[in-house]
PDB file of N, CA and C in Angstrom:
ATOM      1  N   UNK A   1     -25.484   7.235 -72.045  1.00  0.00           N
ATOM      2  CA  UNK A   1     -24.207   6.779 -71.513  1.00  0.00           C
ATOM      3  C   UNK A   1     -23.197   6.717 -72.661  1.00  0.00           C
ATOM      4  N   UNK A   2     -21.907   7.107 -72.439  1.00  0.00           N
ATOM      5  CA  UNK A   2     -21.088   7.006 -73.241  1.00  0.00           C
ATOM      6  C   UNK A   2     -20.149   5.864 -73.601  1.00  0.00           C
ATOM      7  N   UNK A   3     -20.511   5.218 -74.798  1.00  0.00           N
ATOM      8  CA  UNK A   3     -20.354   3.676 -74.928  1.00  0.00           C
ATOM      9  C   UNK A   3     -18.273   3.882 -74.901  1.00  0.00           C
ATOM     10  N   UNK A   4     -18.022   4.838 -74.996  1.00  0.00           N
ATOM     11  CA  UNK A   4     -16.520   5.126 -74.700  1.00  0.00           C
ATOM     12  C   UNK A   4     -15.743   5.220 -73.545  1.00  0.00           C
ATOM     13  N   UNK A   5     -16.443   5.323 -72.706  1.00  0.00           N
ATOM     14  CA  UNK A   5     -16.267   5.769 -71.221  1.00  0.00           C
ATOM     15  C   UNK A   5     -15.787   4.494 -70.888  1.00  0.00           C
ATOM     16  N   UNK A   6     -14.865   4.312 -70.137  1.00  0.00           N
ATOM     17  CA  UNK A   6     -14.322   3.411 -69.473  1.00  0.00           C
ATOM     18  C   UNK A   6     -14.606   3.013 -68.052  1.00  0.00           C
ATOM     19  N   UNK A   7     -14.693   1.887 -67.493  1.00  0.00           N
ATOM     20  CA  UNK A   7     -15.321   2.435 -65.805  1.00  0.00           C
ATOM     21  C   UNK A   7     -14.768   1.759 -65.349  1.00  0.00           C
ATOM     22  N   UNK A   8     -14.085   2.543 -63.905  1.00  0.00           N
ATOM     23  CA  UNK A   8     -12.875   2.412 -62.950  1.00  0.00           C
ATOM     24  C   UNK A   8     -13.280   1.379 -62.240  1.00  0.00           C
ATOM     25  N   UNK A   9     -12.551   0.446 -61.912  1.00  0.00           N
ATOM     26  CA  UNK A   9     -12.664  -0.850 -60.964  1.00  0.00           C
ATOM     27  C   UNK A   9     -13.315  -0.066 -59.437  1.00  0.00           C
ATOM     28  N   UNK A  10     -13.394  -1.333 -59.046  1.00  0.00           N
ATOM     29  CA  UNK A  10     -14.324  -0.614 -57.612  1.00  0.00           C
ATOM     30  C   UNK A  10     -13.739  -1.462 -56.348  1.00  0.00           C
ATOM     31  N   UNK A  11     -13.196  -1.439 -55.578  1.00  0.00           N
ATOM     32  CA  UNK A  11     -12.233  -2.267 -54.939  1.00  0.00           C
ATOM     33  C   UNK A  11     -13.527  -2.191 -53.799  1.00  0.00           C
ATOM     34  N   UNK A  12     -13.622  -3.533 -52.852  1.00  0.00           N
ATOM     35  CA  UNK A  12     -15.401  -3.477 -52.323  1.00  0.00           C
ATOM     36  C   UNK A  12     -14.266  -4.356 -50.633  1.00  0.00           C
ATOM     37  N   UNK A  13     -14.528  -3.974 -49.566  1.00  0.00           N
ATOM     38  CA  UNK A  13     -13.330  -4.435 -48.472  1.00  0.00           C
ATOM     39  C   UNK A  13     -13.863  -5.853 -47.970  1.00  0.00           C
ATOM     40  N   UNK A  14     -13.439  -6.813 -47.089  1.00  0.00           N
ATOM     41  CA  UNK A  14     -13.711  -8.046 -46.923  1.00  0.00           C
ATOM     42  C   UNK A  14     -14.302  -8.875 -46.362  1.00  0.00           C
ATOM     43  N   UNK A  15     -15.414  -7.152 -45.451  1.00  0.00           N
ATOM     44  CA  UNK A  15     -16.539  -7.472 -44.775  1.00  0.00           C
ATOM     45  C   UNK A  15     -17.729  -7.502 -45.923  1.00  0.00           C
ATOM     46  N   UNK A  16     -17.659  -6.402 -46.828  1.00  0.00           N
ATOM     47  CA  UNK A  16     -18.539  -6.768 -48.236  1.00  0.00           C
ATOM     48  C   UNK A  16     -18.400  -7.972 -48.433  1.00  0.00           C
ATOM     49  N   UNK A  17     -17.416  -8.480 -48.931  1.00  0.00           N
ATOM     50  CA  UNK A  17     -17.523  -9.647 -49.840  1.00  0.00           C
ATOM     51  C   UNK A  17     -17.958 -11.033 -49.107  1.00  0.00           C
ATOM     52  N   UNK A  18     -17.403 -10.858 -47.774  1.00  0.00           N
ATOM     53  CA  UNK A  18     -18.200 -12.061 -47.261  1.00  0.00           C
ATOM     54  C   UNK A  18     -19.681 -11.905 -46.714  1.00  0.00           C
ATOM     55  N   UNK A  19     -20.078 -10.773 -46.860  1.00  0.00           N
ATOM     56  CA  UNK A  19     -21.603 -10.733 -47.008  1.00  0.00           C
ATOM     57  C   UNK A  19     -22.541 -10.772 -48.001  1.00  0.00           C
ATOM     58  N   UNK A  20     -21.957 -10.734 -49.127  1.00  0.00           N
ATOM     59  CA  UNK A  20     -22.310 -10.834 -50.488  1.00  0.00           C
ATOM     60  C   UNK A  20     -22.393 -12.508 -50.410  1.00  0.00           C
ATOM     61  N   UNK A  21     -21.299 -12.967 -50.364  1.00  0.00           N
ATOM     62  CA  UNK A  21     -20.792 -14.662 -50.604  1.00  0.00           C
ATOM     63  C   UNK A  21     -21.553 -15.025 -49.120  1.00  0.00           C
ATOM     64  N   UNK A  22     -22.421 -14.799 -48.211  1.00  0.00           N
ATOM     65  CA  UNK A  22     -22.614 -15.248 -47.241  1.00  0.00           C
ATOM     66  C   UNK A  22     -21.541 -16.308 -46.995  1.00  0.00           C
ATOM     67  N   UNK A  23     -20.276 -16.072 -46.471  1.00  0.00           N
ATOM     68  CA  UNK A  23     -19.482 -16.368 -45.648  1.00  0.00           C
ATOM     69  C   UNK A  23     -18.544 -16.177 -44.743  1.00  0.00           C
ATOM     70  N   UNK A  24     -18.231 -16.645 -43.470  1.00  0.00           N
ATOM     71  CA  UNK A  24     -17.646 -16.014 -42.756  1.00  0.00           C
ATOM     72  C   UNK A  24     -16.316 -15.705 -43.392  1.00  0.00           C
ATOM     73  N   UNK A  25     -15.298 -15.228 -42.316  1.00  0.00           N
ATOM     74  CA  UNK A  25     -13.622 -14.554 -42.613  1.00  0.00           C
ATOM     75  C   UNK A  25     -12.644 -15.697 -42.989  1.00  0.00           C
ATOM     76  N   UNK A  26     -13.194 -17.097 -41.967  1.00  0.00           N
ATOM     77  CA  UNK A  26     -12.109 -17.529 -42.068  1.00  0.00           C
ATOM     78  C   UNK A  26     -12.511 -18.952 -43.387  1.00  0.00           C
ATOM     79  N   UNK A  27     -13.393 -18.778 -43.970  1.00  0.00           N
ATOM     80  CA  UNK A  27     -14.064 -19.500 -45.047  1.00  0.00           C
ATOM     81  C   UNK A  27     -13.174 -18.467 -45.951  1.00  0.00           C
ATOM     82  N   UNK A  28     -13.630 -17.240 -46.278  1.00  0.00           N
ATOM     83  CA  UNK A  28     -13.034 -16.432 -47.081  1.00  0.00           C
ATOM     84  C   UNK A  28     -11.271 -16.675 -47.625  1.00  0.00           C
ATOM     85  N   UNK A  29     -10.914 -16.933 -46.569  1.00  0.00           N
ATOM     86  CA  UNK A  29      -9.187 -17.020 -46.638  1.00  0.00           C
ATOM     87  C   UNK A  29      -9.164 -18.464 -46.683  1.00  0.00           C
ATOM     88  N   UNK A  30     -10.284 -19.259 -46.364  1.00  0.00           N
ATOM     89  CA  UNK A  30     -10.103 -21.095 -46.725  1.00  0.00           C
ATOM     90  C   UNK A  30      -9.824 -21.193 -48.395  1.00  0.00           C
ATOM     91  N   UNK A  31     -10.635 -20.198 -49.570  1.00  0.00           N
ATOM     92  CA  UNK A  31     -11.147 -19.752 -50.319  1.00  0.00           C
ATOM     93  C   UNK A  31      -9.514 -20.124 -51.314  1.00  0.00           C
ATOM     94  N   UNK A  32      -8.971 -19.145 -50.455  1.00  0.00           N
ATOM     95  CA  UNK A  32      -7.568 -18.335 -51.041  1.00  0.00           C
ATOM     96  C   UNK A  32      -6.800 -19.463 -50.560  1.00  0.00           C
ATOM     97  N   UNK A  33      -6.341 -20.366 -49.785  1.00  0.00           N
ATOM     98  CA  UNK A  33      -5.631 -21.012 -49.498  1.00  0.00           C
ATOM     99  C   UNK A  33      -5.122 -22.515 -49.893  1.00  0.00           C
ATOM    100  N   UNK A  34      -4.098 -22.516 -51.013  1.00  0.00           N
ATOM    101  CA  UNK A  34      -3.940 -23.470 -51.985  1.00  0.00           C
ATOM    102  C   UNK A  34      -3.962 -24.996 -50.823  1.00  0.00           C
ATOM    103  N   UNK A  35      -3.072 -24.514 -49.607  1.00  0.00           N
ATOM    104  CA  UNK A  35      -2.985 -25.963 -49.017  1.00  0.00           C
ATOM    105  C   UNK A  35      -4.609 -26.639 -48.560  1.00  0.00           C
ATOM    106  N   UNK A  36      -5.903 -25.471 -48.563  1.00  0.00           N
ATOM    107  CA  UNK A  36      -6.931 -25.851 -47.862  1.00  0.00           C
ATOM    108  C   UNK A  36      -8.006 -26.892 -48.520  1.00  0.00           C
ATOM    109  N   UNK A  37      -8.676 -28.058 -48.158  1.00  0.00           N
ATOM    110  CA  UNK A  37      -9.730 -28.061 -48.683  1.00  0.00           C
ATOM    111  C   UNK A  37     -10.392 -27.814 -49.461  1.00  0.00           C
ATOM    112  N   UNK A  38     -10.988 -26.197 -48.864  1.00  0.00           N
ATOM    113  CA  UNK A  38     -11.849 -25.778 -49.998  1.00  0.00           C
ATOM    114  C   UNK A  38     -11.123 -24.703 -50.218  1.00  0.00           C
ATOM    115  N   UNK A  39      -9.913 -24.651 -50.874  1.00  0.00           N
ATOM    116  CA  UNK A  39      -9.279 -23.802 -52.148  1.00  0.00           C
ATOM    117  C   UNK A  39     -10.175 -23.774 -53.253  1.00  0.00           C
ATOM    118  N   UNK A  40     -10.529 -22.621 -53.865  1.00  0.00           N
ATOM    119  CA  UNK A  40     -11.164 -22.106 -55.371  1.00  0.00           C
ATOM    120  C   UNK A  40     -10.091 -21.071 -55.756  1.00  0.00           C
ATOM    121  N   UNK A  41      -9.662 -22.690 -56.960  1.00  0.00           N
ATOM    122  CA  UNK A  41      -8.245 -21.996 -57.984  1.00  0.00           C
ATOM    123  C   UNK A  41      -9.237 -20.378 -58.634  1.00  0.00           C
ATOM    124  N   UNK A  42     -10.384 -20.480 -58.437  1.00  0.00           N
ATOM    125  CA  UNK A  42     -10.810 -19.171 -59.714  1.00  0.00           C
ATOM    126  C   UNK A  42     -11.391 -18.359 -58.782  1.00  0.00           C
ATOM    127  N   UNK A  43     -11.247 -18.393 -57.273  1.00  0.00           N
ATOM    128  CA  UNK A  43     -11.260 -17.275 -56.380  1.00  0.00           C
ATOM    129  C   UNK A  43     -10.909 -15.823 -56.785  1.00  0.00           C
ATOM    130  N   UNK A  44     -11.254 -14.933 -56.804  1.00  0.00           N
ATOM    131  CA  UNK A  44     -10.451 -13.902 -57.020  1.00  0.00           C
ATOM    132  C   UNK A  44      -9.440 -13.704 -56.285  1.00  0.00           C
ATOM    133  N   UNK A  45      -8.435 -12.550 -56.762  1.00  0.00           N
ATOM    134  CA  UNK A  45      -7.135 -12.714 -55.114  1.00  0.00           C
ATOM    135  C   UNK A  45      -7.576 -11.553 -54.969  1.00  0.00           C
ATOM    136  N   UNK A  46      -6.914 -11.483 -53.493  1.00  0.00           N
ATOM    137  CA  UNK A  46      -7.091  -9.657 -52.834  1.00  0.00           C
ATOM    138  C   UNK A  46      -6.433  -9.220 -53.818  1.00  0.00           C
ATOM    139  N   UNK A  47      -6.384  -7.551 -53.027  1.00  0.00           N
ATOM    140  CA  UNK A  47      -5.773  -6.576 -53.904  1.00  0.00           C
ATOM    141  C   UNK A  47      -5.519  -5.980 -52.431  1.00  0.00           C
ATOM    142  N   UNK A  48      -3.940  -5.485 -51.769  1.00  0.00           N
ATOM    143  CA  UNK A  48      -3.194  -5.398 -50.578  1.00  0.00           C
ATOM    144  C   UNK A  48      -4.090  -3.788 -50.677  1.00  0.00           C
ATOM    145  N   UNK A  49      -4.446  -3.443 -49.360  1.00  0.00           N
ATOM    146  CA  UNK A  49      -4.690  -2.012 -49.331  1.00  0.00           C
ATOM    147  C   UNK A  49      -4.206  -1.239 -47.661  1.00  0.00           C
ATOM    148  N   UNK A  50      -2.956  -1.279 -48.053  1.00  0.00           N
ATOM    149  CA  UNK A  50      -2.252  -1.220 -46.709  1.00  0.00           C
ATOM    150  C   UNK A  50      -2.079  -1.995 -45.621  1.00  0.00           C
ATOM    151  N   UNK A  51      -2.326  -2.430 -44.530  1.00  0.00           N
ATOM    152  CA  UNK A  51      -2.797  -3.343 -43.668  1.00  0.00           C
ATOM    153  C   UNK A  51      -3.604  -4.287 -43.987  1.00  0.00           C
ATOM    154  N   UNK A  52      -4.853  -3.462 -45.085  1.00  0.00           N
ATOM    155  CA  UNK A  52      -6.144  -4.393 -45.137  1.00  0.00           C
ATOM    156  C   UNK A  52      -6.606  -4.662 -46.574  1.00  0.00           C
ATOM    157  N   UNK A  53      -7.249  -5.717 -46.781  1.00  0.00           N
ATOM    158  CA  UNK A  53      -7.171  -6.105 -48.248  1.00  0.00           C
ATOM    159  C   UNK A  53      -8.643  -5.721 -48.866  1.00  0.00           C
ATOM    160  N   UNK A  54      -8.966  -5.642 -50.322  1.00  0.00           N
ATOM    161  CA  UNK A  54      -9.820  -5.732 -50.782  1.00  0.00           C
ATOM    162  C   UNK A  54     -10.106  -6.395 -52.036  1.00  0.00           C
ATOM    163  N   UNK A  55     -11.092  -6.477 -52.522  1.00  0.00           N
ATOM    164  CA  UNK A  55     -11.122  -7.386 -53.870  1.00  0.00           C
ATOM    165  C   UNK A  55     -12.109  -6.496 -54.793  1.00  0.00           C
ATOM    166  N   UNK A  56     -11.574  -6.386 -56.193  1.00  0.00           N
ATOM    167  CA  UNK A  56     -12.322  -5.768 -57.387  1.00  0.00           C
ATOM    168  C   UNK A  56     -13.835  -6.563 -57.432  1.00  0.00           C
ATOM    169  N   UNK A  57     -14.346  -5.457 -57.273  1.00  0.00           N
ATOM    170  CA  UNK A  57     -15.955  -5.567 -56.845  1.00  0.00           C
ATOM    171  C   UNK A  57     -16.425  -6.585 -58.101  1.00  0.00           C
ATOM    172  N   UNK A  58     -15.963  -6.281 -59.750  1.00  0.00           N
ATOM    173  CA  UNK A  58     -16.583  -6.886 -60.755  1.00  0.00           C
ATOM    174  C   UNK A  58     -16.227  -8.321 -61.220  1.00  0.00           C
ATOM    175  N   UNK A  59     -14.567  -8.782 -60.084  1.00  0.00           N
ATOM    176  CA  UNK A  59     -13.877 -10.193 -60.028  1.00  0.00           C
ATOM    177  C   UNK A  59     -15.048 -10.581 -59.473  1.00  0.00           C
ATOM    178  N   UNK A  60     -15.627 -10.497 -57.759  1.00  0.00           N
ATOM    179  CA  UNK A  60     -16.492 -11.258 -57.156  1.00  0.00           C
ATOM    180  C   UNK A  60     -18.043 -10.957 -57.565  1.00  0.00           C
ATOM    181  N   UNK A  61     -18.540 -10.225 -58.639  1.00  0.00           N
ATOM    182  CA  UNK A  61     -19.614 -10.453 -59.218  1.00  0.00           C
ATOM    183  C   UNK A  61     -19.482 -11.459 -60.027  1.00  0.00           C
ATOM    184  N   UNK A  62     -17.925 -11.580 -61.317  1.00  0.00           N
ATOM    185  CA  UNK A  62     -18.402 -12.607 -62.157  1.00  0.00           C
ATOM    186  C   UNK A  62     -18.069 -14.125 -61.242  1.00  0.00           C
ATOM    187  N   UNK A  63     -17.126 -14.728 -60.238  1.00  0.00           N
ATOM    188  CA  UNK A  63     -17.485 -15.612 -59.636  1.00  0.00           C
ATOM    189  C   UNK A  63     -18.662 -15.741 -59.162  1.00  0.00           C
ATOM    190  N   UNK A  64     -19.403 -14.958 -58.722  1.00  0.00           N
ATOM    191  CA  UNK A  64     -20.836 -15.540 -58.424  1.00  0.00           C
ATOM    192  C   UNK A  64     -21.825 -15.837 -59.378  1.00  0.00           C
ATOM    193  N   UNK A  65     -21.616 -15.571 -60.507  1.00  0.00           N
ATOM    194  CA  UNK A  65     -22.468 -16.014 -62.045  1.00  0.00           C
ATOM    195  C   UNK A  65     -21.625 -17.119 -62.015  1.00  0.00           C
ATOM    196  N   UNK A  66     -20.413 -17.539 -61.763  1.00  0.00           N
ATOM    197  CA  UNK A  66     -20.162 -18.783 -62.089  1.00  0.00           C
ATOM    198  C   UNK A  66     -20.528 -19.571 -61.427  1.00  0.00           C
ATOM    199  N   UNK A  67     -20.336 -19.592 -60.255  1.00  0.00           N
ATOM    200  CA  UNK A  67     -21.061 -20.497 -59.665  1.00  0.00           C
ATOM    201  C   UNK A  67     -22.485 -20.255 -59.825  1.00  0.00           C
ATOM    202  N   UNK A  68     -23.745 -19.138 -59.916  1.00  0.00           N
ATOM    203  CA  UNK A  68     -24.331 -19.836 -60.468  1.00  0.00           C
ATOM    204  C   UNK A  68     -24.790 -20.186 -62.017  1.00  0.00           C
ATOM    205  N   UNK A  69     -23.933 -20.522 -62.588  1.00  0.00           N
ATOM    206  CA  UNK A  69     -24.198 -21.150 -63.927  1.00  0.00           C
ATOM    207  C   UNK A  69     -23.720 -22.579 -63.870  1.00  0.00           C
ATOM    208  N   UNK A  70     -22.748 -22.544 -62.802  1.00  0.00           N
ATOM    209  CA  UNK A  70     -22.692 -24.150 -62.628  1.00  0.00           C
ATOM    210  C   UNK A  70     -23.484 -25.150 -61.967  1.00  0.00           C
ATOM    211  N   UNK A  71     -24.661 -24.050 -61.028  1.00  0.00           N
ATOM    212  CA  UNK A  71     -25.513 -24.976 -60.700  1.00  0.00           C
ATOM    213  C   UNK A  71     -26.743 -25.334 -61.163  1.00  0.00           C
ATOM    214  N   UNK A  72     -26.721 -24.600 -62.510  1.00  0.00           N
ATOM    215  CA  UNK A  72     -27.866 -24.564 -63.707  1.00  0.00           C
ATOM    216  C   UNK A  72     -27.359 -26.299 -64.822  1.00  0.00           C
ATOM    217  N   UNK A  73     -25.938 -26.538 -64.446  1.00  0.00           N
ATOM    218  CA  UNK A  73     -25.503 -27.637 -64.909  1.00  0.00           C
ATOM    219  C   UNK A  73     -26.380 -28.922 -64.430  1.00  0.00           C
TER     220      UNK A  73
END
């Protein structure tokens, strides 16, 4: 592998990610939503993809090491 090579973000759509995060749609956008509850300031944000949104596949890998490294706390 070429330690030079750069590698292109991977934009993953919002049925992935809430199957990854086992959670439903409207948890997902609870997520994103400063007035909500359960707002997570270190959520990743979408990324607009016309109508429909997606999120950089390697944002919602490293939130999920964070959370779990916080439950190694």
């Amino acid at each position: 592998m070429d330690k030079n090579r750069v590698e292109r973000p991977c934009i993953i759509r919002r049925p992935e990610v809430e199957a990854r995060l086992g959670i439903s749609r409207s948890t997902l956008y609870s997520y994103l939503d400063e007035r909500s509850n359960y707002f997570k300031p270190n959520f990743p944000k979408p990324v607009k993809l016309g109508r429909n949104v997606g999120f950089v596949e390697h944002e919602i890998d490293q939130f999920l090491m964070q959370l779990m490294q916080e439950r190694c706390k």
